[in-house]
Structure formats: C-alpha cells, structure tokens
Protein backbone atom coordinates (compact mmCIF):
# COMPACT_ATOMS: atom_id res chain seq x y z
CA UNK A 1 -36.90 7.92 12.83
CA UNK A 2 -40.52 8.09 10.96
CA UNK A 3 -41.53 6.79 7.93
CA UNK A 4 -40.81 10.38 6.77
CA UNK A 5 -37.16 11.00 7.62
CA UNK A 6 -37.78 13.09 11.22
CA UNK A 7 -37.27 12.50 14.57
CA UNK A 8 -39.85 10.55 16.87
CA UNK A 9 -39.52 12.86 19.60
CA UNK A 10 -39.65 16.34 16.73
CA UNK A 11 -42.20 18.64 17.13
CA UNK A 12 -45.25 17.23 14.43
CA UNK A 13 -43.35 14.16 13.75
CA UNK A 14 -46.80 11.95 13.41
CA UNK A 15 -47.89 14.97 11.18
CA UNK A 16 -48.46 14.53 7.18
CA UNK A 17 -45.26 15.45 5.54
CA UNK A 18 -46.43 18.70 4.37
CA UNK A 19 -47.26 19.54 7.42
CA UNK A 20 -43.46 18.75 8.71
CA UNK A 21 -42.39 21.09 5.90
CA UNK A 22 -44.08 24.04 7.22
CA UNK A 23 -42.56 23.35 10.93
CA UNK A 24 -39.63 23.24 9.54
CA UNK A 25 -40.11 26.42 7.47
CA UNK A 26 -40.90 28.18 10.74
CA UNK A 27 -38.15 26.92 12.36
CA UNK A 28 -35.47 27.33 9.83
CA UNK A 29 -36.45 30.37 7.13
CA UNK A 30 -38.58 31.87 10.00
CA UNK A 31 -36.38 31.74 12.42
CA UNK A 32 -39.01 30.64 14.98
CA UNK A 33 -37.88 29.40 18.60
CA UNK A 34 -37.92 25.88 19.46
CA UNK A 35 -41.28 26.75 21.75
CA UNK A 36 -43.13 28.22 19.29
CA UNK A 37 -43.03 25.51 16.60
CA UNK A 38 -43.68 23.15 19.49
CA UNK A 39 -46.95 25.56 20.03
CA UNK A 40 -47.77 25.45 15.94
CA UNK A 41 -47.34 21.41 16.14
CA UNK A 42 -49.21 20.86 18.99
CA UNK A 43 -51.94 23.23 17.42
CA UNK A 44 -51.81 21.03 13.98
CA UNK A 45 -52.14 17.57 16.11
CA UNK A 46 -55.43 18.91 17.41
CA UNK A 47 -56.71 19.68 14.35
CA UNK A 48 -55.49 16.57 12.80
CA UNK A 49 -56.90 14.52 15.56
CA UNK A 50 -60.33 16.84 15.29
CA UNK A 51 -60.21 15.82 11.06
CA UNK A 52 -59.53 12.22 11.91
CA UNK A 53 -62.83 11.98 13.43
CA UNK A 54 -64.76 13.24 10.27
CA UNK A 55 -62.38 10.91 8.53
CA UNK A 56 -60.71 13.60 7.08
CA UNK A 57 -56.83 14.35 7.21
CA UNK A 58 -54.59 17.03 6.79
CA UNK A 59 -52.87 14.93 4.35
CA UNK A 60 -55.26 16.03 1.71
CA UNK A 61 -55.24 19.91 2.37
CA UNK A 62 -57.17 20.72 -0.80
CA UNK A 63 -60.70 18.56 0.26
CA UNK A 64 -60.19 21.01 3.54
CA UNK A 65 -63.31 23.55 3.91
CA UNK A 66 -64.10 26.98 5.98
CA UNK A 67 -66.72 24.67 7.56
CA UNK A 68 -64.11 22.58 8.69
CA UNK A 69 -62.40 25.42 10.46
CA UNK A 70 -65.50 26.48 11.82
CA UNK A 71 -66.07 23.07 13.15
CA UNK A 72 -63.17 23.09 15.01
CA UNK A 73 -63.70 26.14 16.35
CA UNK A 74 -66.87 25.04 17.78
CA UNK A 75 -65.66 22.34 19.19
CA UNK A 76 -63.33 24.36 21.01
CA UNK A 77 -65.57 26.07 22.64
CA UNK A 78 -67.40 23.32 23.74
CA UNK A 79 -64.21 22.28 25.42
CA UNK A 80 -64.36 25.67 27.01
CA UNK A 81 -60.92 26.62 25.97
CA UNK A 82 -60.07 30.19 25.97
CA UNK A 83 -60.80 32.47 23.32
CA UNK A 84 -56.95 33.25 23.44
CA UNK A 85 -56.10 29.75 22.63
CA UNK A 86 -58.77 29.43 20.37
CA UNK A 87 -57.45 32.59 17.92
CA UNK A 88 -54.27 31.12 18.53
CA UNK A 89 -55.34 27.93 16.99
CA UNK A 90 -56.87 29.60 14.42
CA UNK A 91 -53.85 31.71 13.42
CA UNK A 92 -51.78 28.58 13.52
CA UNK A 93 -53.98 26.89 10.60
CA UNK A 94 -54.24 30.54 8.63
CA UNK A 95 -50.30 30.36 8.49
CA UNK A 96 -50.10 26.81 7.41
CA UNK A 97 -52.98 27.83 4.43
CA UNK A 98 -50.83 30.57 3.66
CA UNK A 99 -47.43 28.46 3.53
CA UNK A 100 -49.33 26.33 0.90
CA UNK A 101 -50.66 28.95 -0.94
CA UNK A 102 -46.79 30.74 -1.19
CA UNK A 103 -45.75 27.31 -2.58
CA UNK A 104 -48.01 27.01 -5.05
CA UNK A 105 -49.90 23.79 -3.53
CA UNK A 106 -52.88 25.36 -3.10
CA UNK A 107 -55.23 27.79 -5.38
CA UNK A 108 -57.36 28.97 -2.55
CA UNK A 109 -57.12 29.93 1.32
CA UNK A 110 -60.45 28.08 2.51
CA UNK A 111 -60.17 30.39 5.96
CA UNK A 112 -60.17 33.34 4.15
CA UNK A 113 -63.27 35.66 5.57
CA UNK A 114 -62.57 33.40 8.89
CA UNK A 115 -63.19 35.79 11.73
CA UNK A 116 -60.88 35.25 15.25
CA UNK A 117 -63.16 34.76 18.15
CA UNK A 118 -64.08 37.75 20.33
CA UNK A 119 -61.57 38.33 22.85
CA UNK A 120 -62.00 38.76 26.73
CA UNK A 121 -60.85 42.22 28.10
CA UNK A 122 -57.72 40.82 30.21
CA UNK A 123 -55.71 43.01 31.70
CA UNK A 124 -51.62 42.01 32.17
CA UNK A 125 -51.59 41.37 35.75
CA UNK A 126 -48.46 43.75 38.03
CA UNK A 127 -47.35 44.15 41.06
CA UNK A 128 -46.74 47.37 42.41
CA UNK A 129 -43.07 48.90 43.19
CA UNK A 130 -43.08 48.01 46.73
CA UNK A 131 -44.12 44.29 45.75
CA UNK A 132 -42.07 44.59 43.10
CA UNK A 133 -38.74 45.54 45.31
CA UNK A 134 -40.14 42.74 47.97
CA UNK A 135 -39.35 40.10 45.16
CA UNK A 136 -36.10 41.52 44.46
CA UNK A 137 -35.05 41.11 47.61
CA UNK A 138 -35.95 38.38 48.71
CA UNK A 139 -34.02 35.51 51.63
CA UNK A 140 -32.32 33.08 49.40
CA UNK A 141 -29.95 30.48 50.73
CA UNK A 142 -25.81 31.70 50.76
CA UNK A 143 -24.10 30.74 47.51
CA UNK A 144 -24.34 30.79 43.39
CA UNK A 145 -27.66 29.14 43.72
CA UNK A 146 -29.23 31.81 45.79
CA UNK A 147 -27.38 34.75 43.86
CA UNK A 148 -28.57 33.31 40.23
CA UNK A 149 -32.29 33.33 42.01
CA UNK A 150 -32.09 37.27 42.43
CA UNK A 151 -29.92 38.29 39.52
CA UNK A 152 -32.73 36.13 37.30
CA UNK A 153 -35.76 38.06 39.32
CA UNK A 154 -33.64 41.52 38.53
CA UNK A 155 -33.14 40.76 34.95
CA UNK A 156 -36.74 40.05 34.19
CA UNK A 157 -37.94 42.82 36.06
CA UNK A 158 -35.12 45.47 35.79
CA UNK A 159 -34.67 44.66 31.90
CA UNK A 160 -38.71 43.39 31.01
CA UNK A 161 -37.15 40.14 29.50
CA UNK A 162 -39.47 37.76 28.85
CA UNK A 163 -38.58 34.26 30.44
CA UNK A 164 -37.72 32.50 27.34
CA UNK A 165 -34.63 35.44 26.53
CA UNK A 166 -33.52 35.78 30.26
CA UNK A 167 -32.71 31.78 30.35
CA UNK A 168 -31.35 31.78 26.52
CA UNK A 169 -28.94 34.43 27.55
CA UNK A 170 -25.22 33.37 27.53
CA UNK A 171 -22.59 34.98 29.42
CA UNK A 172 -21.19 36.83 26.67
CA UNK A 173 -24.59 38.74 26.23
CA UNK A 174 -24.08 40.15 29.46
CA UNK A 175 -22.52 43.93 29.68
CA UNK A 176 -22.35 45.11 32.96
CA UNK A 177 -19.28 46.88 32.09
CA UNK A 178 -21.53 48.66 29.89
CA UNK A 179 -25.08 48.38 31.41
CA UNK A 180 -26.86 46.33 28.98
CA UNK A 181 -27.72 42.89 28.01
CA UNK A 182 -27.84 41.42 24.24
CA UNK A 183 -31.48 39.57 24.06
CA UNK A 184 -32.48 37.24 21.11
CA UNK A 185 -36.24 37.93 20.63
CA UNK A 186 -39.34 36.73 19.29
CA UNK A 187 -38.32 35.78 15.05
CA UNK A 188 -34.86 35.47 16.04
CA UNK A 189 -34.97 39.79 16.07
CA UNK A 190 -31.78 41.22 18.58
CA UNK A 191 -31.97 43.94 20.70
CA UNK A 192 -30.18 45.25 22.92
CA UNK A 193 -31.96 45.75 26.81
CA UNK A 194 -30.74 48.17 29.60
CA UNK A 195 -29.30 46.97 33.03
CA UNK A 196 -30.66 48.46 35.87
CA UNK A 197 -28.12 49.50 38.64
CA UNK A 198 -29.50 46.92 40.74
CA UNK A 199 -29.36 44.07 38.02
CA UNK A 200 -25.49 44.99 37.01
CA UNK A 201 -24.58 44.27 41.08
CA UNK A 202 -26.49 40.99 40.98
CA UNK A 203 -25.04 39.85 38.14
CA UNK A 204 -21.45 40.56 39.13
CA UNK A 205 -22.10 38.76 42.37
CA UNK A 206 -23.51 35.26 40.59
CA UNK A 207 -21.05 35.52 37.72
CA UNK A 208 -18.04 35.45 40.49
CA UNK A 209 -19.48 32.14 42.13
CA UNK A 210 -21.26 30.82 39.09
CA UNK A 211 -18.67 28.39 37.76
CA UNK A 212 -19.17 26.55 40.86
CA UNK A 213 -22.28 25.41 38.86
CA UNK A 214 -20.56 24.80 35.69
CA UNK A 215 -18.64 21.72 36.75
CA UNK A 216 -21.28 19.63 36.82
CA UNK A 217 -22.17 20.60 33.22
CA UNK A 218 -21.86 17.51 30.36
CA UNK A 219 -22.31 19.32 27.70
CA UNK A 220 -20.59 22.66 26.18
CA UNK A 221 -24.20 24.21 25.88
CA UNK A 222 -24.40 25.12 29.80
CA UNK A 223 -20.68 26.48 29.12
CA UNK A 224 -21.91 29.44 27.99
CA UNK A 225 -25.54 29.58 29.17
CA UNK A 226 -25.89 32.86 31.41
CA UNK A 227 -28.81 31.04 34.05
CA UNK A 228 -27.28 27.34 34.97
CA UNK A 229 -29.57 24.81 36.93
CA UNK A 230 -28.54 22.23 39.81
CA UNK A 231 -27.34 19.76 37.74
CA UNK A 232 -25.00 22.40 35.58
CA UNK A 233 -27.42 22.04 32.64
CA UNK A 234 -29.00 25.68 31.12
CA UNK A 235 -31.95 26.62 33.42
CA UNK A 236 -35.29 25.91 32.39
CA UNK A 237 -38.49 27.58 32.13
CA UNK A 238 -40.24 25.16 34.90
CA UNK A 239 -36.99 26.07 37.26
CA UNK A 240 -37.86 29.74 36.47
CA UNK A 241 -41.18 29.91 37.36
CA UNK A 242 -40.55 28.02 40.55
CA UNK A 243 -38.06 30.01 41.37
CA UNK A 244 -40.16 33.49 41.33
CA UNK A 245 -43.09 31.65 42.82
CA UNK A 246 -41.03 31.17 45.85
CA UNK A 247 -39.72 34.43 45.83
CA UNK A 248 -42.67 36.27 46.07
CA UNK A 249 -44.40 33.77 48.28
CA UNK A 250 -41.06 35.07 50.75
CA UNK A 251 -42.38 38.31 50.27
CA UNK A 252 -45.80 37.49 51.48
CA UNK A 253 -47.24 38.53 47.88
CA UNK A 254 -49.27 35.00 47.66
CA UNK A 255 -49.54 33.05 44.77
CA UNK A 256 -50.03 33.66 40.92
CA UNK A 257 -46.69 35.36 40.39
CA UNK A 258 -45.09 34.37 37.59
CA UNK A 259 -41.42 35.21 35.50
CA UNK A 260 -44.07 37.10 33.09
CA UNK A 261 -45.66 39.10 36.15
CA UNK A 262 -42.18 40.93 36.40
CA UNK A 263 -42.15 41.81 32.74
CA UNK A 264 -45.49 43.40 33.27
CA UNK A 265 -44.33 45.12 36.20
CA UNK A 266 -41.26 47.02 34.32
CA UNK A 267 -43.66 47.83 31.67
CA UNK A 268 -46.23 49.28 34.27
CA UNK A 269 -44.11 51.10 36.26
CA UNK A 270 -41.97 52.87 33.48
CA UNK A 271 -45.03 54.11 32.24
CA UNK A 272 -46.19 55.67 35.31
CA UNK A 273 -42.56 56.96 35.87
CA UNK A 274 -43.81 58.96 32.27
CA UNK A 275 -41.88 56.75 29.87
CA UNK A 276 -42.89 57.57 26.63
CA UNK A 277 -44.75 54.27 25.04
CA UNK A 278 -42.18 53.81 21.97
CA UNK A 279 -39.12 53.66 24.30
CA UNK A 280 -40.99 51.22 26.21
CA UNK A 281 -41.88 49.36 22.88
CA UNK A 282 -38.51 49.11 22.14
CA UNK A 283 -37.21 48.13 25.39
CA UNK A 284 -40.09 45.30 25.41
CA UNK A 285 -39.25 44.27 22.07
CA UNK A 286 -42.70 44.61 20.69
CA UNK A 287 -43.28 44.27 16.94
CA UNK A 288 -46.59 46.26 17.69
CA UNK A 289 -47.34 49.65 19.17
CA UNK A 290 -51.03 48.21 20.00
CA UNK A 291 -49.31 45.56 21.96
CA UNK A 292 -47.36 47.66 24.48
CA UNK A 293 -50.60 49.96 24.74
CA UNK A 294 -52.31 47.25 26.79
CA UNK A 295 -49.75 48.78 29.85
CA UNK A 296 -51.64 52.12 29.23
CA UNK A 297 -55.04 50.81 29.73
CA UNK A 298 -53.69 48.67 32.94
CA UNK A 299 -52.36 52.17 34.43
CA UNK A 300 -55.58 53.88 33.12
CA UNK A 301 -57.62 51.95 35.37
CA UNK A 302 -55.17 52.25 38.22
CA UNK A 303 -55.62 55.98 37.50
CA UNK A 304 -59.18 55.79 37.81
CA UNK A 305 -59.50 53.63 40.50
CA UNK A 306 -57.59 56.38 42.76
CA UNK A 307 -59.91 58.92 41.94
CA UNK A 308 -62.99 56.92 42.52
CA UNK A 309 -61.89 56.67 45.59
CA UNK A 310 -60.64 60.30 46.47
CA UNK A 311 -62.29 62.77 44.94
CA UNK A 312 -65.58 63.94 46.34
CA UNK A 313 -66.82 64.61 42.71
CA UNK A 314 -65.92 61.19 41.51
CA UNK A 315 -69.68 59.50 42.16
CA UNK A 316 -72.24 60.66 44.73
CA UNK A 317 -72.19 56.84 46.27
CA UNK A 318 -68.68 57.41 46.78
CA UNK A 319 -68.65 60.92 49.01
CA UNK A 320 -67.99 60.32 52.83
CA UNK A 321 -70.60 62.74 53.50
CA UNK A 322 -73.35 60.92 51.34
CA UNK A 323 -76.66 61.22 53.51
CA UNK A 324 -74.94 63.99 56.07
CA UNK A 325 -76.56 67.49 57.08
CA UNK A 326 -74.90 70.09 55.08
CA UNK A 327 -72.69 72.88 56.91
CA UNK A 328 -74.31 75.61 55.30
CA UNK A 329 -77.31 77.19 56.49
C-alpha cells in the first residue's frame, strides 16, 4: 500500500492525494472503465513529472498557472506527439480543474480560455465489403479456439463493437435467440446492438465448444466472460488485436488491421447501404452526432474519388481523350 491508503500497482498511485480522489471519482461516480482512468493517470504522471522539473507539483494545485499548461503543451510538441494525444492531455487536466472547482478547492480554472491544439484531418481507416467478408472468413485451426477467432471478428464487424465491449461481454449478454447482444459502453451507458445473421451462427458454434476453454479458468470472472483466452482467463485486448491481425493477413489484406478497423467498416458500409446517420449513431453508441459524421466524410471521399476517375467532366487531366483529335469535323 502507499503512504496514502491505495494500491502500488492502482492507476495514479504515486499521484498527490487529490489527484487519487479525482481517479477515483471517475472511476466510481463516473462510472469510467478501468482503461480510461488508466489513460487520465497516465496523463496526470506526465504532467506531474513535466511540474517536477520546474519544481512545481500537482500537490499544490492553486500555485498552478495557464502558462504552465501551455508549457506542457509545448513540450509536447517538441516530443512530436500527436495533436490527438496532445488535446487528450489537455482535456485530462481541464477535467481534473473542473473536479476541484465542483468541490470547492479551487476559486478559479487557470485553463480556462486554453485552446485544444489544431487537429489533423484523419480519416477512420475501412476496408471494403469484399475485404471485409475476406476477414470473416478466414482459415482458423478446428476447435473453440478457431470458432471464438471468427465469432469475435463477426461481432466487431457485424455489431460495430468496439474492442473493449466485445471482450467485456459475458455470455448472458448474448441473444441469439433474439438477434442482439447487451453492450456496456463508454460511462458505463447500455445499449443494446443487433446480431447479424452471420454473427448469431458463429456464436452458436463457439458457445457449443466453448466450455472446453472454461476448465482451465481459476477464477469465476472467465465463468461468465463471453471471449475466453488459452489459459481460460477473459480475453484480452493484446489477444484481440493479434487475433484480427492474423486474420486479415490470411486474407492477403496486409498489415494495419486492427479490432477498431472492423468497427469502422460496419459504420462505412451501413452508410453506403443508405443507413440513416442516427440509427447508425445509435447502433455505434455515440454520445455525439458530429462523431458518427466522420463515416460521412470517409464515404464522401470514396464518392468522389469514383467520379474523378469516371466521369469525363470530372477534370480535363483526367479525360482518356486529353490531347486526342476530336471526331467532329
């Protein structure tokens, strides 16, 4: 244990207490996931490390400027981290201001005015449907192993889970009888996601063998857990991701595919099936419409590119007769 009552291995246990408050505010009243306060700690050790070196500390919150912030922010960028993890960052210290400010042990926000770094344009990255169907059907070995591979690849692609809700799933979550899955969300929000056909046959097939992968289980977590590893334990996210890499590197797609690529994909492709965005919102489990728009913009360009490319009015560069005699006379 620490000098302050919590856990060596807890996420901002070398923190200042107040600091360990606010985790723990997330965590509990928040209802944050075990990830995410991981993320807010690990953003409040850099900072705390940053302050130690102006031989400041977060301890003392109130002698903490806007030129601090700004410091660190600049520093960041001289590390050449991304302006994504840099807002991030950012929005992690803006919520710990405000958490002191709602308690009453602070009078002022010192970030307030603080403006998030400009963003880069990305794009979410997607395959396409025959990619897409590639992955799904991939050559796995025989056995529970092999089936929980493809039933994982359908559910993240079939239902748009994001990785963290496909592997928190437990069995009891899962309705094929019905055609729908029970998903625990960012903030702890439930919702309820659609099976595809394709997803409700995979899942039959692992749940019949998947006790096989139970019995080496110690604990009564992996019980219930939906997605088991090799050792019996709940599958994690490092298991995930290795096991679509190697799907789609079976389907000759190459690398850079990850559980999150397949989530894109659904999105992506019910929108160019002429899904209208707020079902997809839903279905993604977005707390923002602005969010799920980001798919439109991906198909947008898809759209464009295809007429670039095949319509002789598109740009003069482009025509396949550029530079030929014309036919008329």
């Amino acid at each position: 244990m620490s000098s302050t009552g919590a856990p060596r291995n807890a996420p901002g246990a070398a923190l200042p207490e107040v600091c360990q408050g606010f985790l723990s505010y997330l965590a509990i009243e928040k209802g944050y996931s075990p990830a995410t306060v991981r993320a807010y700690a690990a953003d409040l050790d850099q900072f705390e490390a940053f302050l130690a070196r102006r031989s400041r500390s977060l301890a003392a919150f109130e002698a903490i400027t806007r030129g601090d912030a700004t410091a660190f922010l600049a520093e960041l960028h001289r590390l050449r981290q991304k302006k994504s993890s840099m807002a991030r960052k950012l929005s992690s210290l803006r919520s710990l201001f405000t958490y002191l400010l709602k308690n009453q042990l602070l009078q002022a926000n010192p970030l307030v005015g603080l403006r998030n770094p400009r963003q880069e344009q990305r794009q979410p990255r997607a395959l396409n449907v025959d990619q897409a169907v590639a992955v799904m059907e991939g050559q796995v070995p025989p056995g529970p192993m092999g089936l929980r591979d493809l039933a994982l690849a359908e559910v993240l692609y079939g239902s748009g889970l994001r990785v963290s809700e496909a592997l928190s799933l437990s069995v009891d979550d899962v309705r094929t009888d019905r055609g729908f899955v029970r998903v625990r969300g960012k903030g702890n929000k439930e919702r309820l996601a659609p099976l595809s056909e394709a997803a409700k046959e995979r899942l039959v097939e692992y749940l019949r063998l998947r006790q096989e992968l139970v019995s080496g289980s110690a604990g009564d977590l992996a019980q219930e857990a939906l997605f088991l590893g090799a050792r019996g334990g709940r599958l994690t996210r490092r298991e995930a991701q290795r096991i679509i890499a190697r799907l789609a590197a079976g389907a000759g797609i190459g690398q850079g595919v990850h559980p999150h690529t397949l989530r894109h994909s659904f999105a992506t492709h019910l929108l160019q099936a002429g899904a209208d965005l707020r079902s997809v919102q839903e279905m993604l489990g977005h707390s923002r419409l602005s969010t799920t728009e980001r798919y439109t913009h991906l198909d947008l360009r898809r759209i464009m590119e295809v007429y670039d490319k095949a319509h002789p009015h598109a740009t003069e560069a482009k025509r396949p007769d550029k530079g030929e005699p014309s036919d008329k006379g």
